[in-house]
C-alpha atoms as a PDB file:
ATOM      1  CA  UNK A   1      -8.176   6.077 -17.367  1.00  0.00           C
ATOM      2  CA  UNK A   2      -8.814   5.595 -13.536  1.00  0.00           C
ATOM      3  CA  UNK A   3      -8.290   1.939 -13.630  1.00  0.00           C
ATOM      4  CA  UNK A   4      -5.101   2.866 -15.361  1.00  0.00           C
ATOM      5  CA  UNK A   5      -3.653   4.944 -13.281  1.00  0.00           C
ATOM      6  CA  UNK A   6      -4.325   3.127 -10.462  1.00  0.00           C
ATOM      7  CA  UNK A   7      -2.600  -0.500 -12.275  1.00  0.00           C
ATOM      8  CA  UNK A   8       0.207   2.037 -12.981  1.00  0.00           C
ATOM      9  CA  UNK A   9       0.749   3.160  -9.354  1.00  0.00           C
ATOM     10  CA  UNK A  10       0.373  -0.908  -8.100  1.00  0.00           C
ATOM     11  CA  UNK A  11       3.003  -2.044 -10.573  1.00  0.00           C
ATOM     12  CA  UNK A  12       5.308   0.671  -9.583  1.00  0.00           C
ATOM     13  CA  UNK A  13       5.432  -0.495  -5.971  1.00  0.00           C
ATOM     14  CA  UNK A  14       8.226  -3.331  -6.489  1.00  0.00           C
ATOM     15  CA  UNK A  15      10.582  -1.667  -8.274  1.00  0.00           C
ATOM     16  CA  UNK A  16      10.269   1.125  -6.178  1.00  0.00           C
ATOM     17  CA  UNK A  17      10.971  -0.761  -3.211  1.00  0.00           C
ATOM     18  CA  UNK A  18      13.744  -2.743  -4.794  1.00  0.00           C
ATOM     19  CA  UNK A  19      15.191   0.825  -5.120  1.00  0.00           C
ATOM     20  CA  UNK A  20      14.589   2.347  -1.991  1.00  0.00           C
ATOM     21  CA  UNK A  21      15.677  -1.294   0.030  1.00  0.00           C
ATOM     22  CA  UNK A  22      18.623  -1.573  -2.508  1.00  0.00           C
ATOM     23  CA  UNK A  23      20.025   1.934  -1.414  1.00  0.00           C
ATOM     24  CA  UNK A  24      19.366   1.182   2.249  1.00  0.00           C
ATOM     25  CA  UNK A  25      21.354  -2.127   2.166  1.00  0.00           C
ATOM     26  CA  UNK A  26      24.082  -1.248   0.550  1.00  0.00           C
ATOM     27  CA  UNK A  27      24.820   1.312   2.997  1.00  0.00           C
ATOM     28  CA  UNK A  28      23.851  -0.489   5.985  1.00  0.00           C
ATOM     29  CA  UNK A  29      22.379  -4.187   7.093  1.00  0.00           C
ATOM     30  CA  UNK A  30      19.873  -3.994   9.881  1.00  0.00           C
ATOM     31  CA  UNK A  31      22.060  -3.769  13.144  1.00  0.00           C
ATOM     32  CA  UNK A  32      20.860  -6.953  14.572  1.00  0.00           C
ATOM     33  CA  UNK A  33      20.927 -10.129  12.839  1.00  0.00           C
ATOM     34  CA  UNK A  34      17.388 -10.952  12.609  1.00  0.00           C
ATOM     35  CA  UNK A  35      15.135 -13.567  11.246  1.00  0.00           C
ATOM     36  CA  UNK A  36      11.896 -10.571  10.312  1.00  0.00           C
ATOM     37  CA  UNK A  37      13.981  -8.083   8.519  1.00  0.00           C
ATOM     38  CA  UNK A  38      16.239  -8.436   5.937  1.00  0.00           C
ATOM     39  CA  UNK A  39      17.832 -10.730   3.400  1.00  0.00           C
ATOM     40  CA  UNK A  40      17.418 -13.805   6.050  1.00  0.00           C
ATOM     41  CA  UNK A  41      19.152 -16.762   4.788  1.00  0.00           C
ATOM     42  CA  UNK A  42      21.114 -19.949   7.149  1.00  0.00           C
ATOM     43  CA  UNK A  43      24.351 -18.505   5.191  1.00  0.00           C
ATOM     44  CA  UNK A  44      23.362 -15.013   5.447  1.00  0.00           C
ATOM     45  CA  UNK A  45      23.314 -15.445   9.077  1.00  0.00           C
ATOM     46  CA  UNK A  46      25.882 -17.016   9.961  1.00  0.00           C
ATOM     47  CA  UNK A  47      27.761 -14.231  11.364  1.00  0.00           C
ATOM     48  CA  UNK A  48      28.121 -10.335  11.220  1.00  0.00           C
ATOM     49  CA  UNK A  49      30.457 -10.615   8.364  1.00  0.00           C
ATOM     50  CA  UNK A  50      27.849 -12.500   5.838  1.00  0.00           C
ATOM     51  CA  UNK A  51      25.342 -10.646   7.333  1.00  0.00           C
ATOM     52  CA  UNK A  52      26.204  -7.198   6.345  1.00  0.00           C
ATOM     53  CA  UNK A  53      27.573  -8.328   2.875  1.00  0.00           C
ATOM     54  CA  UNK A  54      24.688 -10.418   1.780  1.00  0.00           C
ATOM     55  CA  UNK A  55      22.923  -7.387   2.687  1.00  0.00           C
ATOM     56  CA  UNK A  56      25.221  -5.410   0.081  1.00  0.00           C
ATOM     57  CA  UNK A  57      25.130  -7.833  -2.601  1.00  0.00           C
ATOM     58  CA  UNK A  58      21.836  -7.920  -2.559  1.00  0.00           C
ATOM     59  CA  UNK A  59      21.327  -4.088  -2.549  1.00  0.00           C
ATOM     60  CA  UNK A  60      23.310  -3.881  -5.271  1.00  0.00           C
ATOM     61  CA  UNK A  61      21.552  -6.374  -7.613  1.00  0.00           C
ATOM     62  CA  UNK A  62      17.580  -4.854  -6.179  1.00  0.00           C
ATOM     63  CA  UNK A  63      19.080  -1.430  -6.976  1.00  0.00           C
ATOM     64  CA  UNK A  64      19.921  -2.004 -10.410  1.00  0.00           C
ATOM     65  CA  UNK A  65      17.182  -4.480 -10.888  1.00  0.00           C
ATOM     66  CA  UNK A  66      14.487  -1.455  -9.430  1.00  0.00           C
ATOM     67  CA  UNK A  67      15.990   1.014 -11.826  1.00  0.00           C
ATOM     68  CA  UNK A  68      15.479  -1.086 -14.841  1.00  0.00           C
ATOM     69  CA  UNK A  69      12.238  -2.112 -13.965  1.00  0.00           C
ATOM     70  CA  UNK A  70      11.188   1.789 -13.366  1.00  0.00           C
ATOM     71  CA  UNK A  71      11.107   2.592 -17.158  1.00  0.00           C
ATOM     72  CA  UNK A  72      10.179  -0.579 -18.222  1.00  0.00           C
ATOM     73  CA  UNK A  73       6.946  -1.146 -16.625  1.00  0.00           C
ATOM     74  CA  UNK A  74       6.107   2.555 -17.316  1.00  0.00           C
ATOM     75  CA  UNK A  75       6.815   1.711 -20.857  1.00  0.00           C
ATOM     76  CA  UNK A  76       4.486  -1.317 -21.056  1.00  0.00           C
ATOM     77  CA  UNK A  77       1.743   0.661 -19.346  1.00  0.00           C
ATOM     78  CA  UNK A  78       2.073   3.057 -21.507  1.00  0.00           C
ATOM     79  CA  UNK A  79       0.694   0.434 -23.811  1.00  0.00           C
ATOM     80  CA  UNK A  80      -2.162  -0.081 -22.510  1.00  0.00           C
ATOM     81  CA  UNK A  81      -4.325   3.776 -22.329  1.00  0.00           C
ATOM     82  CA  UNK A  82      -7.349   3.219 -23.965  1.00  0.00           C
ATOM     83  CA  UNK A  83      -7.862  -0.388 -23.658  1.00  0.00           C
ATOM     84  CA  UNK A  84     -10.350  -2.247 -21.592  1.00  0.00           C
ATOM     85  CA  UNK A  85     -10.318  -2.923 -17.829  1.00  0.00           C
ATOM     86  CA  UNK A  86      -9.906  -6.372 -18.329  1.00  0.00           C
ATOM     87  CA  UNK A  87      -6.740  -5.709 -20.770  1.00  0.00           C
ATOM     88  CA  UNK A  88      -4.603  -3.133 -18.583  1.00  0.00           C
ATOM     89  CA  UNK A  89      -5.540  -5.792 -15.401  1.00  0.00           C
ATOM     90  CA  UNK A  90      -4.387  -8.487 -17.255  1.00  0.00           C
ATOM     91  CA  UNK A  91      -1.104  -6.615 -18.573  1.00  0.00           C
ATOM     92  CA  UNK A  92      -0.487  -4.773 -15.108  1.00  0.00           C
ATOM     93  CA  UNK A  93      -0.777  -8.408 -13.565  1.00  0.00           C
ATOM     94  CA  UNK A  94       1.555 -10.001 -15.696  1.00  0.00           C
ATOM     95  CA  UNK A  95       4.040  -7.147 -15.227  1.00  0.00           C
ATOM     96  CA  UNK A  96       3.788  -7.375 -11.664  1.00  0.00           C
ATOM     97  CA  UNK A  97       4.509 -11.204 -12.194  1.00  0.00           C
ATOM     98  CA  UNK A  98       7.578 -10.330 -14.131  1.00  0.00           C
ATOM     99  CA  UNK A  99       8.835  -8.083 -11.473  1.00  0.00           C
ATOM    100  CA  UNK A 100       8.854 -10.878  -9.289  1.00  0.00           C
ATOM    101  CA  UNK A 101      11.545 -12.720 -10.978  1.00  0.00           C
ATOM    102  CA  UNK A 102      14.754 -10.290  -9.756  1.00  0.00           C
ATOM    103  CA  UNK A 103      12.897  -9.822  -6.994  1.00  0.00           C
ATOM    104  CA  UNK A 104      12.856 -13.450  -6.124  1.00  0.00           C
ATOM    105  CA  UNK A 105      15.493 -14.371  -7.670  1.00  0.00           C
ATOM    106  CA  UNK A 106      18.610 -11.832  -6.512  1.00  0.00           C
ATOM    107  CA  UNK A 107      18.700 -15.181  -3.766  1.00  0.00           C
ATOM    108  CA  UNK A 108      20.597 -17.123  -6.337  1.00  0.00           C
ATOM    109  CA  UNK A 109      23.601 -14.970  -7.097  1.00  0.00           C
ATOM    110  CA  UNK A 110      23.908 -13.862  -3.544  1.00  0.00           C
ATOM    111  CA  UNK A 111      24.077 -17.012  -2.038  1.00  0.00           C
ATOM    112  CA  UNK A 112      26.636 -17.799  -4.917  1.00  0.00           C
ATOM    113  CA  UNK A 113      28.865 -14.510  -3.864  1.00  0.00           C
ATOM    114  CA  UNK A 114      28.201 -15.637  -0.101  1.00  0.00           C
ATOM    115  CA  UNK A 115      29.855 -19.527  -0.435  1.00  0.00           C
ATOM    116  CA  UNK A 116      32.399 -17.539  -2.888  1.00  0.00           C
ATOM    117  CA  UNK A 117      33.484 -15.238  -0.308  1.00  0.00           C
ATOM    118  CA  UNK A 118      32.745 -17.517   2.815  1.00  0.00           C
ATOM    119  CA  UNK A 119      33.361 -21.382   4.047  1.00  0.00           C
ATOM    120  CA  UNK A 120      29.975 -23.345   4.983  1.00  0.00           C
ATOM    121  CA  UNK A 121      31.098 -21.748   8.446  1.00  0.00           C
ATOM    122  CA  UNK A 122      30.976 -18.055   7.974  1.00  0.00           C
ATOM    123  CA  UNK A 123      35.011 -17.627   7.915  1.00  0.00           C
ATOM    124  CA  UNK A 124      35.817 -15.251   4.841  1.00  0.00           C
ATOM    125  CA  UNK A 125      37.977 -17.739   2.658  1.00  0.00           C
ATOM    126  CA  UNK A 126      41.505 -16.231   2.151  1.00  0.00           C
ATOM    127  CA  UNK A 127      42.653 -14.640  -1.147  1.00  0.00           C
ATOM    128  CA  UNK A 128      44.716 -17.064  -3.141  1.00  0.00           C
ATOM    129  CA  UNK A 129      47.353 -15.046  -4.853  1.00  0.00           C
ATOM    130  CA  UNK A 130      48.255 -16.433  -8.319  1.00  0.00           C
ATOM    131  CA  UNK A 131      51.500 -14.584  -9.914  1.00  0.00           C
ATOM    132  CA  UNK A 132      52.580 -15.275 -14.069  1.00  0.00           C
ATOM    133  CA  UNK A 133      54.540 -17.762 -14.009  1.00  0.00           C
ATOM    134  CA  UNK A 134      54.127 -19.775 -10.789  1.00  0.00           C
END
């Protein structure tokens, strides 16, 4: 049950932080455009601008992501009490490997939002108005 409880507080660490960095980057990007802290990408620092809403974006989607994740992995530890070391290792490792992927991968749809929102220069692209009819 050690073992267990131990896998169960390792596998909680990512979505934990994806919470706890989501909530801090949606309310604020690190001051200074940096390349050791932060969502550090060419388009993400381009400017102030992309900086701070890459830095949203991507709060928004580890937020979500963590809070999903949360009950989830609790919920396929939960499957493994009682087994063997080798089986909650093996489960709590594969979980961990599954939190990866929206971990990893909230890259794709923020860069997407980012060349959405902004030219390859940084410059916010301007709002095309589209009335019925015209």
């Amino acid at each position: 049950m050690g073992f267990w409880i131990f896998m169960l507080i390792m596998d909680l660490l990512i979505p934990l932080t994806m919470i706890g960095f989501g909530r801090y980057f949606m309310k604020n990007a690190p001051s200074e455009i940096n390349a050791v802290f932060g969502y550090r990408t060419s388009m993400s620092m381009k400017n102030k601008d992309t900086w701070e809403f890459a830095h949203r974006y991507c709060g928004k989607i580890w937020y979500v992501c963590g809070l999903i994740l949360l009950p989830v992995t609790v919920m396929f530890l939960l499957l493994a009490i009682g087994k063997s070391r080798d089986y909650v290792g093996t489960a709590g490792g594969m979980i961990c490997g599954a939190q990866l992927i929206p971990l990893i991968g909230s890259v794709f749809p923020t860069e997407i939002a980012l060349k959405k929102v902004f030219d390859k220069n940084g410059k916010r692209r301007e709002k095309v108005c589209r009335s019925k009819g015209k």
